[in-house]
C-alpha atoms as a PDB file:
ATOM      1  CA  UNK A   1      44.813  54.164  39.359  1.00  0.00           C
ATOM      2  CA  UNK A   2      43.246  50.702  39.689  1.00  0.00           C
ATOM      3  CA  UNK A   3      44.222  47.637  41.264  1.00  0.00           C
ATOM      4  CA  UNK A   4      43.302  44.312  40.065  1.00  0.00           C
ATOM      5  CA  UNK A   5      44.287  41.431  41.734  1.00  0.00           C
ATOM      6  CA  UNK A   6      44.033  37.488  41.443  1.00  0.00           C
ATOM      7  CA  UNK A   7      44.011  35.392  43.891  1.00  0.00           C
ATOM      8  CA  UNK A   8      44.041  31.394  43.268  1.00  0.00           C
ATOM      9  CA  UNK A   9      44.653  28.251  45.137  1.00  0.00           C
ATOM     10  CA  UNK A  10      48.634  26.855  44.788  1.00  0.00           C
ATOM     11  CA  UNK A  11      48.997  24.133  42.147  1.00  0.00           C
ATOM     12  CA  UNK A  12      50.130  21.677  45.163  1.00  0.00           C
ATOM     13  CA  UNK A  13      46.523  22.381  46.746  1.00  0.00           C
ATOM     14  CA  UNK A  14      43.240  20.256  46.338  1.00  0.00           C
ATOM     15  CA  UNK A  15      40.825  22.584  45.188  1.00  0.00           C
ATOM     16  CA  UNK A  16      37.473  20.916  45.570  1.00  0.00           C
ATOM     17  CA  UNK A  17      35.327  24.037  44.480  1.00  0.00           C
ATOM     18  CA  UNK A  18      37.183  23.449  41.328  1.00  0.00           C
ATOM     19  CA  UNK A  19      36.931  19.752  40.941  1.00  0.00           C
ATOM     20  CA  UNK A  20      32.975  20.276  41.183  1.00  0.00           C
ATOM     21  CA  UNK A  21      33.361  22.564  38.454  1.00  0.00           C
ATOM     22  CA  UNK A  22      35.244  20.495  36.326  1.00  0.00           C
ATOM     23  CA  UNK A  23      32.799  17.637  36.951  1.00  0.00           C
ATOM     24  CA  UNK A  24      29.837  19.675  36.627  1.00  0.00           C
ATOM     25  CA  UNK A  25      30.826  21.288  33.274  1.00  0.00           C
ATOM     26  CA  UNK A  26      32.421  17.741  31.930  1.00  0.00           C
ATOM     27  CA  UNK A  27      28.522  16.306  32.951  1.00  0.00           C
ATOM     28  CA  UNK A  28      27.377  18.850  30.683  1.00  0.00           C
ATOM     29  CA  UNK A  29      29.256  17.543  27.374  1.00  0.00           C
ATOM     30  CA  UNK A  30      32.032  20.061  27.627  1.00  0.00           C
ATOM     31  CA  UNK A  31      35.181  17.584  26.916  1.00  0.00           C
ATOM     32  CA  UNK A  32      39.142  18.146  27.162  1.00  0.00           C
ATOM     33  CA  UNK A  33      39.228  19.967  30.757  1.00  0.00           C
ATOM     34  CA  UNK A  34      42.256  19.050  32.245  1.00  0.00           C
ATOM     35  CA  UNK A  35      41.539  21.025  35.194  1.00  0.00           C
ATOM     36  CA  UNK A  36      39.784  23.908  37.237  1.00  0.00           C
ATOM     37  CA  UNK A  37      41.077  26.780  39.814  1.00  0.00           C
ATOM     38  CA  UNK A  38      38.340  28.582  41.436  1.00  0.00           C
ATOM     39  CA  UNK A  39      39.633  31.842  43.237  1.00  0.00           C
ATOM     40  CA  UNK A  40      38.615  35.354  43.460  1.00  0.00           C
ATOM     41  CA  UNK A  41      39.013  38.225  41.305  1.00  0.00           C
ATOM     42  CA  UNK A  42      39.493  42.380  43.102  1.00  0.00           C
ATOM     43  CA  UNK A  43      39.488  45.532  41.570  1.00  0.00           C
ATOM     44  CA  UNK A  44      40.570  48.355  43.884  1.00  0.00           C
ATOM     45  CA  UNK A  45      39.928  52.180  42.878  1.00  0.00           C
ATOM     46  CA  UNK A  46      43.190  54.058  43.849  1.00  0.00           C
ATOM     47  CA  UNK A  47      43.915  58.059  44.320  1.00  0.00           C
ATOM     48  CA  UNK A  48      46.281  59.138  41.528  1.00  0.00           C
ATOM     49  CA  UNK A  49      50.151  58.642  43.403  1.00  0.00           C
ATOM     50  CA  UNK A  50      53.266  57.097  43.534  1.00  0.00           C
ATOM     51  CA  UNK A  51      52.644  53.650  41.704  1.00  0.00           C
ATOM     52  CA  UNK A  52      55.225  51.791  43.672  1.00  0.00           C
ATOM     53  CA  UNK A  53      54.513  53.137  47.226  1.00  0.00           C
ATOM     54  CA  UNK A  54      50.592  51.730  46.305  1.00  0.00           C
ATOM     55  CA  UNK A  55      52.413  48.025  45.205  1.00  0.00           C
ATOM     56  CA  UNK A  56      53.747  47.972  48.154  1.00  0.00           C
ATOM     57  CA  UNK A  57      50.896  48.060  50.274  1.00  0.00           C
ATOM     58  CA  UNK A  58      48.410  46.148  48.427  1.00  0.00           C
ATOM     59  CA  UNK A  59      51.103  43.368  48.367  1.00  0.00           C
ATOM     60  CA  UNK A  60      52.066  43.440  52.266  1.00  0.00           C
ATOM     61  CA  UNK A  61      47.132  43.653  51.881  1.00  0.00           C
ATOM     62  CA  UNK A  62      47.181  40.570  49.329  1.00  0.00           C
ATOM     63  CA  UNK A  63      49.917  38.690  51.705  1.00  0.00           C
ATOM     64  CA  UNK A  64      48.448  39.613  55.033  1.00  0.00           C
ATOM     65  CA  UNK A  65      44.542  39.841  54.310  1.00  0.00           C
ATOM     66  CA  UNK A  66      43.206  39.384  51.153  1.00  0.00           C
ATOM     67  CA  UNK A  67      45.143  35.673  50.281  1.00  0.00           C
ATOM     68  CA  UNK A  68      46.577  32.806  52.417  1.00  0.00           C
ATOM     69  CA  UNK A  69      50.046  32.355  51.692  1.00  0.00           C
ATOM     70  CA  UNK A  70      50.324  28.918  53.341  1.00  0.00           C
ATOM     71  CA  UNK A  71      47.418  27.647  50.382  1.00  0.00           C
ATOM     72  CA  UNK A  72      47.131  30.795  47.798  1.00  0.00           C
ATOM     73  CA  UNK A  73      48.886  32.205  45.135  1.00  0.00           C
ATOM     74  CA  UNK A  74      48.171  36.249  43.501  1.00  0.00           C
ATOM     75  CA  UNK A  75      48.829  38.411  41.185  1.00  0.00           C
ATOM     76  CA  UNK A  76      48.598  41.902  41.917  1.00  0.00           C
ATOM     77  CA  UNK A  77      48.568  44.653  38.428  1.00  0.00           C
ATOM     78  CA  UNK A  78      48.349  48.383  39.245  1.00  0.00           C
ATOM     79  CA  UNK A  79      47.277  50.117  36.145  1.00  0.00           C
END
């Protein structure tokens, strides 16, 4: 099984990594950004189990460890 997980700054947050972006790339003639989220991307390799007992601890991982709830969304897929 693999995980793959998103994690990205709350809509409510200023995200300056992501305003340099969008000024950077609007600098270089790209037009019609509205806006830019910079976050991180995992993948996680998984042994071959129960689907749901592996959600359930990669999403007490993404809430505890791998994200700040207070300022950070994610989206965790097991495929």
């Amino acid at each position: 099984m693999k995980a793959k997980i998103i994690v990205t700054p709350k809509k409510a947050v200023l995200d300056p990594q992501g305003k340099t972006v969008q000024n950077t790339l609007e600098h270089m003639g790209h037009s019609g950004i509205q806006a830019v989220h910079v976050g991180k991307y995992l993948e996680i390799e998984l042994a071959d189990g129960d689907k749901e007992a592996a959600r359930k601890q990669l999403d007490e991982a993404c809430h505890r460890f791998l994200s700040n709830p207070v300022i950070e969304d994610y989206y965790l897929e097991i495929e």
